[in-house]
C-alpha atoms as a PDB file:
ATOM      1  CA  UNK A   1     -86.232 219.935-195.058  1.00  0.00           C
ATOM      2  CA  UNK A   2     -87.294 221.245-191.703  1.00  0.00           C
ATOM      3  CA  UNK A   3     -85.040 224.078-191.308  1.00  0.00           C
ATOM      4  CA  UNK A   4     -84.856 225.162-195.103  1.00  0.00           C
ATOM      5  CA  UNK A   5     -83.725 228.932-194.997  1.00  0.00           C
ATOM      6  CA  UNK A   6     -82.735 228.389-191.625  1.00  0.00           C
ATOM      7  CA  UNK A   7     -79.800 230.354-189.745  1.00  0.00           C
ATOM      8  CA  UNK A   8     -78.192 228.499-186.923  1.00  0.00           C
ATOM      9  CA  UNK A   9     -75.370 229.346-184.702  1.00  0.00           C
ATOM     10  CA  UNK A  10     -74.056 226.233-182.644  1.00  0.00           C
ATOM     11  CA  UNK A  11     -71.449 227.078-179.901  1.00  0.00           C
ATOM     12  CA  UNK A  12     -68.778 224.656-179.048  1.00  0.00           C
ATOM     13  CA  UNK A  13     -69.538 223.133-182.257  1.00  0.00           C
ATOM     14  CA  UNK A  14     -66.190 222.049-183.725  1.00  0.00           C
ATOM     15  CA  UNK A  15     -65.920 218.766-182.368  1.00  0.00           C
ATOM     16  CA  UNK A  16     -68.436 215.740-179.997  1.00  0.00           C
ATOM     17  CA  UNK A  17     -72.348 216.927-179.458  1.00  0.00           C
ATOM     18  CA  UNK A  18     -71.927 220.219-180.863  1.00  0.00           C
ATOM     19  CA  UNK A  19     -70.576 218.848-184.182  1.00  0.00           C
ATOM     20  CA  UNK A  20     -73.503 216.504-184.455  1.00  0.00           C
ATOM     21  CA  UNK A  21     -75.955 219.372-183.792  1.00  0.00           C
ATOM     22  CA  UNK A  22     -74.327 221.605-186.445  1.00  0.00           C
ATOM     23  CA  UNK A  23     -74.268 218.332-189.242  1.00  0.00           C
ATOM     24  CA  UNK A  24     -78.181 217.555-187.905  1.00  0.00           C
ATOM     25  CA  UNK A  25     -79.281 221.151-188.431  1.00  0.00           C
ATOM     26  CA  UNK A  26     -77.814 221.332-191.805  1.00  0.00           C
ATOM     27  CA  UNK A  27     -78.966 218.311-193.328  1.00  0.00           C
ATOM     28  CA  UNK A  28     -82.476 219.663-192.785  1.00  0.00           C
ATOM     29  CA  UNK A  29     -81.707 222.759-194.829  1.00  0.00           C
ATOM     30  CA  UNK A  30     -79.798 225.232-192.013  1.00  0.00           C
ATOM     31  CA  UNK A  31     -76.888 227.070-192.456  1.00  0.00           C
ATOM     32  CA  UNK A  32     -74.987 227.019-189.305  1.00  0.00           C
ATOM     33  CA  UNK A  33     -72.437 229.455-187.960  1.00  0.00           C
ATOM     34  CA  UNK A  34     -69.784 227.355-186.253  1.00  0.00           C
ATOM     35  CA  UNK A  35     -68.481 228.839-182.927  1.00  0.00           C
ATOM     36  CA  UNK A  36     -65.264 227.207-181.558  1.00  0.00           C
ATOM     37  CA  UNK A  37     -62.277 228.544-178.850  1.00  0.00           C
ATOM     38  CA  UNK A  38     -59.275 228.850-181.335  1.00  0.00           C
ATOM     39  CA  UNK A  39     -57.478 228.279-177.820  1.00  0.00           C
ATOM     40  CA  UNK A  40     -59.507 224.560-177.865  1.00  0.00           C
ATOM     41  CA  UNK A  41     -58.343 223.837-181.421  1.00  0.00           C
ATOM     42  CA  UNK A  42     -54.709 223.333-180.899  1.00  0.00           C
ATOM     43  CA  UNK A  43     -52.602 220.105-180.147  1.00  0.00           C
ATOM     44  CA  UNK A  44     -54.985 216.633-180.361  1.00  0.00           C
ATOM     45  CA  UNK A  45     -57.220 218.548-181.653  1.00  0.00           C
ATOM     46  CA  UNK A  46     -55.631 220.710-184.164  1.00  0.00           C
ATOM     47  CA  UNK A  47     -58.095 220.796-187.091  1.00  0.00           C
ATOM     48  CA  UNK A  48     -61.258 219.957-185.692  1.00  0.00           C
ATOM     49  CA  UNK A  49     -62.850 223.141-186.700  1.00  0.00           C
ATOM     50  CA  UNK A  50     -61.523 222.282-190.704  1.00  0.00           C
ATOM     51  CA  UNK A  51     -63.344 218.936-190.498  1.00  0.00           C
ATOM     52  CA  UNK A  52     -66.180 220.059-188.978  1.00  0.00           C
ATOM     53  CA  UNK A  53     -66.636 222.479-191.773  1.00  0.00           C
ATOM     54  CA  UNK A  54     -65.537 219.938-194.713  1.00  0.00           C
ATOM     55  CA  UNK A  55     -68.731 217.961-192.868  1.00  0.00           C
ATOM     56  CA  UNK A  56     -70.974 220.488-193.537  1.00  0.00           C
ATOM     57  CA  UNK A  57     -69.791 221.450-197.144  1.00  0.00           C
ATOM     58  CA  UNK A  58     -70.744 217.760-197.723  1.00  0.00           C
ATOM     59  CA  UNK A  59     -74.560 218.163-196.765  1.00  0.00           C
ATOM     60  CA  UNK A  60     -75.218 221.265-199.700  1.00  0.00           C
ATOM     61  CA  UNK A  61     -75.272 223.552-196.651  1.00  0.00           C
ATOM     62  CA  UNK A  62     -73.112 226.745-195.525  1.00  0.00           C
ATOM     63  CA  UNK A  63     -70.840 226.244-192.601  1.00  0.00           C
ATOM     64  CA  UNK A  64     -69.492 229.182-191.430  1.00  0.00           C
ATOM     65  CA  UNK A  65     -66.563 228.991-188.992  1.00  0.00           C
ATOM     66  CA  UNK A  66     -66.867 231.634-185.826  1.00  0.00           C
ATOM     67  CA  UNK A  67     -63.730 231.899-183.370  1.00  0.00           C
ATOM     68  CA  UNK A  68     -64.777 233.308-179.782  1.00  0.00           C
ATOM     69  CA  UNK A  69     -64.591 232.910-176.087  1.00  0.00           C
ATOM     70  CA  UNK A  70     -68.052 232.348-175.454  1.00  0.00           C
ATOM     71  CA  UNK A  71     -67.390 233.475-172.138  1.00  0.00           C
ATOM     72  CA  UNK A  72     -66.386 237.315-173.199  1.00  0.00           C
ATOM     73  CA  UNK A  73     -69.440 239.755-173.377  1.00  0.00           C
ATOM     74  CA  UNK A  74     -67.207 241.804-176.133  1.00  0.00           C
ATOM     75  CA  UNK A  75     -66.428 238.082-178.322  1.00  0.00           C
ATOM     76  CA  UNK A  76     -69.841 237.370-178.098  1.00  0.00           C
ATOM     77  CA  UNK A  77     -71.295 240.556-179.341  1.00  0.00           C
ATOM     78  CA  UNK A  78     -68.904 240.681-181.999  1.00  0.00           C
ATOM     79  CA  UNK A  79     -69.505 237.050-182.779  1.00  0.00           C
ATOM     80  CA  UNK A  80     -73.318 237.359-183.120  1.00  0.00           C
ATOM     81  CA  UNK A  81     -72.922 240.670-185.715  1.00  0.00           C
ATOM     82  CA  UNK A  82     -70.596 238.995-187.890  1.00  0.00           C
ATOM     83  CA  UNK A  83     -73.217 236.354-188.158  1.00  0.00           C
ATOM     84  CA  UNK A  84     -76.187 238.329-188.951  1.00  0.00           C
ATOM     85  CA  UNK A  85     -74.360 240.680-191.317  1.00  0.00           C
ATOM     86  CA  UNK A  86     -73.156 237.213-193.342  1.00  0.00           C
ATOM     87  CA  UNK A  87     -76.902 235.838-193.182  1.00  0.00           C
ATOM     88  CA  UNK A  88     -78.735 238.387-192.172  1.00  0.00           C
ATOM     89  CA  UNK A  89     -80.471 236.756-189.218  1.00  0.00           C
ATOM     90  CA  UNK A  90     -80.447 234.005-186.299  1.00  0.00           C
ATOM     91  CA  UNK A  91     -82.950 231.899-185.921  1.00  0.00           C
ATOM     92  CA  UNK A  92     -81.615 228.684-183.674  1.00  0.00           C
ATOM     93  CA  UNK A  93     -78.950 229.222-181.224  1.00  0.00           C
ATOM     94  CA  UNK A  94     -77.921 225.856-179.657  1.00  0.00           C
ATOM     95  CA  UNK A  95     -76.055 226.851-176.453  1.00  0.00           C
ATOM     96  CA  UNK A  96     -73.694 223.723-176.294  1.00  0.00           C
ATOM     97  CA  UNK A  97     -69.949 224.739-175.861  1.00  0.00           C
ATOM     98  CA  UNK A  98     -68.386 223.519-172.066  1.00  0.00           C
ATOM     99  CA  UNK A  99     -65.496 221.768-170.343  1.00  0.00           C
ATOM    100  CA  UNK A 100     -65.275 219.368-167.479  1.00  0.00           C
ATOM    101  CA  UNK A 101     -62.038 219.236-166.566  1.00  0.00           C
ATOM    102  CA  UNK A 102     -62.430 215.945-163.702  1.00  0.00           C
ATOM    103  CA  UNK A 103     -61.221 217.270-160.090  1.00  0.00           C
ATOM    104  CA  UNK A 104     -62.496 216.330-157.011  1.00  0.00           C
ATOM    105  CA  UNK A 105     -63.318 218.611-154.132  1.00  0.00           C
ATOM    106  CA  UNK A 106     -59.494 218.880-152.284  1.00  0.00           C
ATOM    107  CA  UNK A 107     -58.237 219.208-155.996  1.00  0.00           C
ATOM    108  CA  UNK A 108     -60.441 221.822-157.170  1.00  0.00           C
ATOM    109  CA  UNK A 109     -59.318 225.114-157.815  1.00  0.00           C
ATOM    110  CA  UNK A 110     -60.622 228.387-157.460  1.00  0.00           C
ATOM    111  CA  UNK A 111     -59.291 229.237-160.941  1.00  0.00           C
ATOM    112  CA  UNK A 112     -61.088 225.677-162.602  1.00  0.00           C
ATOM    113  CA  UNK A 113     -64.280 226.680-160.392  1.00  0.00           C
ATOM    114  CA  UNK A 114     -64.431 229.818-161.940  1.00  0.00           C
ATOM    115  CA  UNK A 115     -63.438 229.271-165.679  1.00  0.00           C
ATOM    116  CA  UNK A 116     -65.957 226.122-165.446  1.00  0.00           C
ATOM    117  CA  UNK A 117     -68.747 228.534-164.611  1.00  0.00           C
ATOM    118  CA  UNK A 118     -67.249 231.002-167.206  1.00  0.00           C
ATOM    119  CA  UNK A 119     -67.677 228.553-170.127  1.00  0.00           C
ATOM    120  CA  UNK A 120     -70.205 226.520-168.978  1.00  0.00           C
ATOM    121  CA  UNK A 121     -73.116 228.655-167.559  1.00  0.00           C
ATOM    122  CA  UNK A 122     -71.992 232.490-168.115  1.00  0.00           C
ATOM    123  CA  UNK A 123     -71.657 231.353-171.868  1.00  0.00           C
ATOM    124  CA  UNK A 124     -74.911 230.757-172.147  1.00  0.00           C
ATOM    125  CA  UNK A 125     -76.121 233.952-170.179  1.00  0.00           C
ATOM    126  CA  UNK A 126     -74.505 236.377-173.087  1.00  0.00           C
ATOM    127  CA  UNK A 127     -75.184 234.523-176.189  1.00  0.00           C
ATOM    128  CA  UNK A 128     -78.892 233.873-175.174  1.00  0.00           C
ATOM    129  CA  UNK A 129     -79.159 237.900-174.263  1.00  0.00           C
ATOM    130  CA  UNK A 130     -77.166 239.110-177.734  1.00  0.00           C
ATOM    131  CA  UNK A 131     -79.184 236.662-179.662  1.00  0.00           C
ATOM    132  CA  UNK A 132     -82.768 237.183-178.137  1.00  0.00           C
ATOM    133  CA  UNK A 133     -82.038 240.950-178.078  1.00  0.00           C
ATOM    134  CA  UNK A 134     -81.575 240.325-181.979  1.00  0.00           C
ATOM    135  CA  UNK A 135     -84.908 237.707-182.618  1.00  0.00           C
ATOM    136  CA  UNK A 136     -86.733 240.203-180.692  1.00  0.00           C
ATOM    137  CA  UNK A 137     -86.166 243.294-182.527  1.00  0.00           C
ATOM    138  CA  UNK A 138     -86.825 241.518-185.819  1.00  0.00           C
ATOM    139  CA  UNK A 139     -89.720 239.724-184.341  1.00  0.00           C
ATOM    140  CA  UNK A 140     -88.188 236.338-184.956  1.00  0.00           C
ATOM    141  CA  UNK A 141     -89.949 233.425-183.897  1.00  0.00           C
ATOM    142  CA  UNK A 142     -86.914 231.888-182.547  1.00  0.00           C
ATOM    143  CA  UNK A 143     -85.898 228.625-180.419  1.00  0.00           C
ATOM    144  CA  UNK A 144     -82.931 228.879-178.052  1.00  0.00           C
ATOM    145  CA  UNK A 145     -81.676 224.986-177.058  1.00  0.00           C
ATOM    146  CA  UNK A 146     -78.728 224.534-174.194  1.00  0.00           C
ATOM    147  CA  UNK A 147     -77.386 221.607-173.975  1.00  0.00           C
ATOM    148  CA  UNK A 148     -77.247 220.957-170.062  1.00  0.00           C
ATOM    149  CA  UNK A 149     -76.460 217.445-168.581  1.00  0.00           C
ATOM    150  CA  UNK A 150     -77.290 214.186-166.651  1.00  0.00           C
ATOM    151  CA  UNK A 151     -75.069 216.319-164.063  1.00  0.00           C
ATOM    152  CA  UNK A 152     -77.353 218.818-163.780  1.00  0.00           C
ATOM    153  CA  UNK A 153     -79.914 216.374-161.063  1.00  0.00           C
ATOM    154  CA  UNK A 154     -77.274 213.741-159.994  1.00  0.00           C
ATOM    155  CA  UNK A 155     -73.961 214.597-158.447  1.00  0.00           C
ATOM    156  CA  UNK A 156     -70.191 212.726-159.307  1.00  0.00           C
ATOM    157  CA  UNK A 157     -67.368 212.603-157.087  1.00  0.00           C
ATOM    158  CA  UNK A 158     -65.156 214.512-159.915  1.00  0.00           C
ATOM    159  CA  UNK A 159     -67.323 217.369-160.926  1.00  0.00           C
ATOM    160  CA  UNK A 160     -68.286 219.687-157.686  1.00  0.00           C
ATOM    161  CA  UNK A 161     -67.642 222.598-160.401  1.00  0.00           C
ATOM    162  CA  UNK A 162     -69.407 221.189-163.399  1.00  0.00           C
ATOM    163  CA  UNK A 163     -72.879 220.076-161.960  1.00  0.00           C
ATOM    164  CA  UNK A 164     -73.748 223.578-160.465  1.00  0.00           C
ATOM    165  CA  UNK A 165     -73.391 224.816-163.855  1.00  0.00           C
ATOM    166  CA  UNK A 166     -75.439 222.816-165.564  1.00  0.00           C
ATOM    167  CA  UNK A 167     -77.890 222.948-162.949  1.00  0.00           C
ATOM    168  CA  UNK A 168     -77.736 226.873-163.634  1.00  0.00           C
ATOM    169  CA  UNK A 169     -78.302 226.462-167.082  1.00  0.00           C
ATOM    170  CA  UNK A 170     -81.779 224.452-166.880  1.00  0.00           C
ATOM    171  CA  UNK A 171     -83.418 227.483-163.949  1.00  0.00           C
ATOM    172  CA  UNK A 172     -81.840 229.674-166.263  1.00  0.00           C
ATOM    173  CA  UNK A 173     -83.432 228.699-169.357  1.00  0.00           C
ATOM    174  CA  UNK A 174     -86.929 228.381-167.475  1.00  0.00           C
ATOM    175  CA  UNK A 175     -86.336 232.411-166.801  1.00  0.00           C
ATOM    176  CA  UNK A 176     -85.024 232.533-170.593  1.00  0.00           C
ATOM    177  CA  UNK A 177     -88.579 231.204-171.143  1.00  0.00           C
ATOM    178  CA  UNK A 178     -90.853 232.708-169.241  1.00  0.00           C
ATOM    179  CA  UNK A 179     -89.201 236.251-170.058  1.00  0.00           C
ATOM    180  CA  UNK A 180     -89.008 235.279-173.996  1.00  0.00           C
ATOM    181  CA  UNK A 181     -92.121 233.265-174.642  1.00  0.00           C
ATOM    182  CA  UNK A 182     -94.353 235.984-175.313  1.00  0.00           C
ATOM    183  CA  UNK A 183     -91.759 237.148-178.147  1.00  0.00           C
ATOM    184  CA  UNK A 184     -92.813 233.857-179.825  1.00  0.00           C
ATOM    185  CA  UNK A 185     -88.779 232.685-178.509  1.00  0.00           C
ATOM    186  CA  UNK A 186     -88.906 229.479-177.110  1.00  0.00           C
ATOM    187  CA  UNK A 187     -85.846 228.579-174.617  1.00  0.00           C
ATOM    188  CA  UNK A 188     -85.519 224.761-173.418  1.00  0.00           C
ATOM    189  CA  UNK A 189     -82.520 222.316-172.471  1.00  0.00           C
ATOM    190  CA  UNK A 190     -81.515 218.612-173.371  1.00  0.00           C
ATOM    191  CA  UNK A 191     -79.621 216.620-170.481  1.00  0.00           C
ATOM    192  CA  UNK A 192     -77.357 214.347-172.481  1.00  0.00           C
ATOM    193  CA  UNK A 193     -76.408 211.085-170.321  1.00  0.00           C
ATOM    194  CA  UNK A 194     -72.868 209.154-170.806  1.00  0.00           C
ATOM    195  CA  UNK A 195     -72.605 209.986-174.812  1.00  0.00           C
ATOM    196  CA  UNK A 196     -69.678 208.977-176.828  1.00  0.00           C
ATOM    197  CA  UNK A 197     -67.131 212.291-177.106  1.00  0.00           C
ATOM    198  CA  UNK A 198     -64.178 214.076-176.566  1.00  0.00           C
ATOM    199  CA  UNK A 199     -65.246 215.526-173.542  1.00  0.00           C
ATOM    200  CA  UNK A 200     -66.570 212.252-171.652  1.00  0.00           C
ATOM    201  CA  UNK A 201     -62.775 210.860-172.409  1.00  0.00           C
ATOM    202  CA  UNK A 202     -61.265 213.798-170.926  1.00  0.00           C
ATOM    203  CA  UNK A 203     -63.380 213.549-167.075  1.00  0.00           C
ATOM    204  CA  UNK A 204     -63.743 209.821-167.431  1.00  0.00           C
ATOM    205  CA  UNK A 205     -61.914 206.444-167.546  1.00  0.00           C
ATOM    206  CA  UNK A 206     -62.763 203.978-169.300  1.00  0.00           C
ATOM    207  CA  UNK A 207     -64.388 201.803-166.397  1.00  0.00           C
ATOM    208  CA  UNK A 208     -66.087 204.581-164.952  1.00  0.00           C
ATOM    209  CA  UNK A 209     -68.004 205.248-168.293  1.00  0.00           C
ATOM    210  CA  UNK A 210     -68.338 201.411-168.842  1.00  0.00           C
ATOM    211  CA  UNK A 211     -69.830 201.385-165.702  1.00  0.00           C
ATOM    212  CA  UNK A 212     -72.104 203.746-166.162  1.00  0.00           C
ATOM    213  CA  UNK A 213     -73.347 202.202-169.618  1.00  0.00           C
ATOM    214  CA  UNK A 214     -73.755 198.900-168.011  1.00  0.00           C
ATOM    215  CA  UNK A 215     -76.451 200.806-165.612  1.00  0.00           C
ATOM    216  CA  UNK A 216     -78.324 202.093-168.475  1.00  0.00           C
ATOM    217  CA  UNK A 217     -81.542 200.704-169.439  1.00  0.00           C
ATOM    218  CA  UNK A 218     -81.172 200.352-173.452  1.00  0.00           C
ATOM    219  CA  UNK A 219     -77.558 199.321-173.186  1.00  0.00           C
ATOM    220  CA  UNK A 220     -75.462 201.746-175.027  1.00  0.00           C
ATOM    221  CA  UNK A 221     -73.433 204.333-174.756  1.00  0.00           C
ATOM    222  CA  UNK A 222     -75.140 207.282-176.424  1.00  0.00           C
ATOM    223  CA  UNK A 223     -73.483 209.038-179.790  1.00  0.00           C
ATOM    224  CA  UNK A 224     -73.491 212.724-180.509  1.00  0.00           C
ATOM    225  CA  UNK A 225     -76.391 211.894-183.137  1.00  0.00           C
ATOM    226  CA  UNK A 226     -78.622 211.162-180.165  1.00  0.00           C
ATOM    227  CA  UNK A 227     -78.217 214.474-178.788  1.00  0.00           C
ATOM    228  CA  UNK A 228     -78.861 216.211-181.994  1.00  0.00           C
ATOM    229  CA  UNK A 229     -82.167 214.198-182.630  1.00  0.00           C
ATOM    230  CA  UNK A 230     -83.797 215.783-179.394  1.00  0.00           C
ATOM    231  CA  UNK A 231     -82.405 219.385-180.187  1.00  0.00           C
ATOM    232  CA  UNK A 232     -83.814 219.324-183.897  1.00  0.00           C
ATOM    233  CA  UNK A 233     -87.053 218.360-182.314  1.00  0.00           C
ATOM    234  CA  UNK A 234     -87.097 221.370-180.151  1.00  0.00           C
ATOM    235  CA  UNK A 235     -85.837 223.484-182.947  1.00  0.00           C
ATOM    236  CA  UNK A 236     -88.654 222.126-185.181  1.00  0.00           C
ATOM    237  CA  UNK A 237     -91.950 224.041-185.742  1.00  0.00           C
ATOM    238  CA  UNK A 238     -93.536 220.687-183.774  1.00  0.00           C
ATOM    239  CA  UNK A 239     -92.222 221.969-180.845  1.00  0.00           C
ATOM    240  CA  UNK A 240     -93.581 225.582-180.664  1.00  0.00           C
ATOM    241  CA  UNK A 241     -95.433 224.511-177.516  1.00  0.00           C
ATOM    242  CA  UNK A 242     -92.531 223.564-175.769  1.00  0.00           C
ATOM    243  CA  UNK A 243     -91.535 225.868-173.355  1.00  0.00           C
ATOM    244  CA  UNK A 244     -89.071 226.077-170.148  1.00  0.00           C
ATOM    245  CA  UNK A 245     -88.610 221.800-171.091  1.00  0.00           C
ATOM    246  CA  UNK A 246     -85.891 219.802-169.660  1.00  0.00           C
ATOM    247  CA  UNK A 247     -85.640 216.799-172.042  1.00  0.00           C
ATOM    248  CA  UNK A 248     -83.345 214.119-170.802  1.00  0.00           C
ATOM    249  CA  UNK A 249     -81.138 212.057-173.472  1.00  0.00           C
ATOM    250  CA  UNK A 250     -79.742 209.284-171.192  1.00  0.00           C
ATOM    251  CA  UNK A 251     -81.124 206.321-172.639  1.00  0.00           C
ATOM    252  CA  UNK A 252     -83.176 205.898-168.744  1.00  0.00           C
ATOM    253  CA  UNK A 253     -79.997 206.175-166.694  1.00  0.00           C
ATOM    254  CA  UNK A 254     -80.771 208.512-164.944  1.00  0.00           C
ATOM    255  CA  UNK A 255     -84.288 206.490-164.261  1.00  0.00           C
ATOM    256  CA  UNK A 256     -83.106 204.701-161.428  1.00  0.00           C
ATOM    257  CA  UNK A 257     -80.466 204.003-158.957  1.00  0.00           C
END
């Protein structure tokens, strides 16, 4: 098992990519701290967090449940304690949680601008500093991953507010890694292209995400799985000279026009 003794904490990671991250990381030996909004887990998705655990209790590994805005300096900070007093240390944070609530440019608000950029990109601002802080001072040879988008170097008629975050997150993580490399911390990003979750349903119809699949070179529409593969990788000790990397998951959509 690659990540045998392994803490993880996965934000966002009740439900769609950041499940399969969390399920990935633990069947290769991680424990994983499970962030989640307890404001997200309501309604439709009432309970996602309890199956996401009862996942993890199935793969021999510990799942431990965190509740937290992400996007609260004082959540955060509390968030990342409480996990190293249970384990004792980090050593993967996966930088996943986000919204994209579909507006276009007349119908966006200046409230849905900024809680986008809130969650999305100022999320991954505090947990990267409280967790590097942390790997640093116990000379942890750490791997930070943030899970960025497609969106992030093509632009959509419904997310003016969502691309400029994720196009924060990947200069952002090239700082993270030029700043945290020499700490033996490496910080890089995976773009995920149209992949099969929650959140594609909630900024997509269904014949704008056909659509898109039907453009894409091998034919499918990704699965959270896919995602997870890359950011194993990058968590893996095969990666160490990986650095500041943007790795797109698209399945070549993003290839050509």
């Amino acid at each position: 098992m690659s990540f045998e003794g392994k803490i993880a904490l996965v934000t966002g990671a009740s439900r769609g990519i950041g499940r399969g991250i969390a399920l990935r990381l633990a069947r290769e030996g991680a424990h994983v701290a499970v962030n989640y909004s307890p404001q997200a887990d309501t309604g439709k998705y009432t309970g996602a967090i309890d199956e996401a655990l009862a996942l993890l209790r199935e793969t021999g590994r510990e799942g431990v449940p965190c509740p937290a805005d992400v996007s609260q300096k004082s959540q955060v900070d509390a968030m990342v304690q409480s996990v190293i007093e249970r384990f004792g240390h980090i050593d993967i944070l996966v930088n996943n949680a986000g919204i994209c609530p579909a507006r276009n440019l007349m119908e966006l608000t200046e409230e849905t601008w900024d809680r986008t950029f809130a969650i999305n990109l100022k999320s991954v601002f505090l947990c990267t500093r409280a967790v590097a802080r942390h790997m640093i001072d116990n000379k942890i040879n750490g791997r930070i991953v943030s899970v960025s988008s497609m969106s992030s170097i093509v632009g959509s008629n419904y997310q003016a507010h969502y691309c400029p975050t994720k196009a924060g997150i990947n200069l952002f993580m090239k700082c993270a890694a030029i700043y945290l490399g020499p700490h033996g911390i490496t910080c890089n990003c995976v773009l995920p292209g149209e992949i099969d979750t929650d959140l594609t349903w909630e900024c997509s119809t269904v014949e704008e995400s056909d659509a898109l699949v039907a453009r894409t070179p091998v034919r499918r529409r990704g699965q959270p799985a896919d995602v997870a593969n890359a950011v194993a990788f990058l968590c893996g000790d095969e990666s160490e000279f990986i650095n500041g990397a943007m790795l797109l998951v698209d399945g070549g959509l993003t290839s050509g026009i």
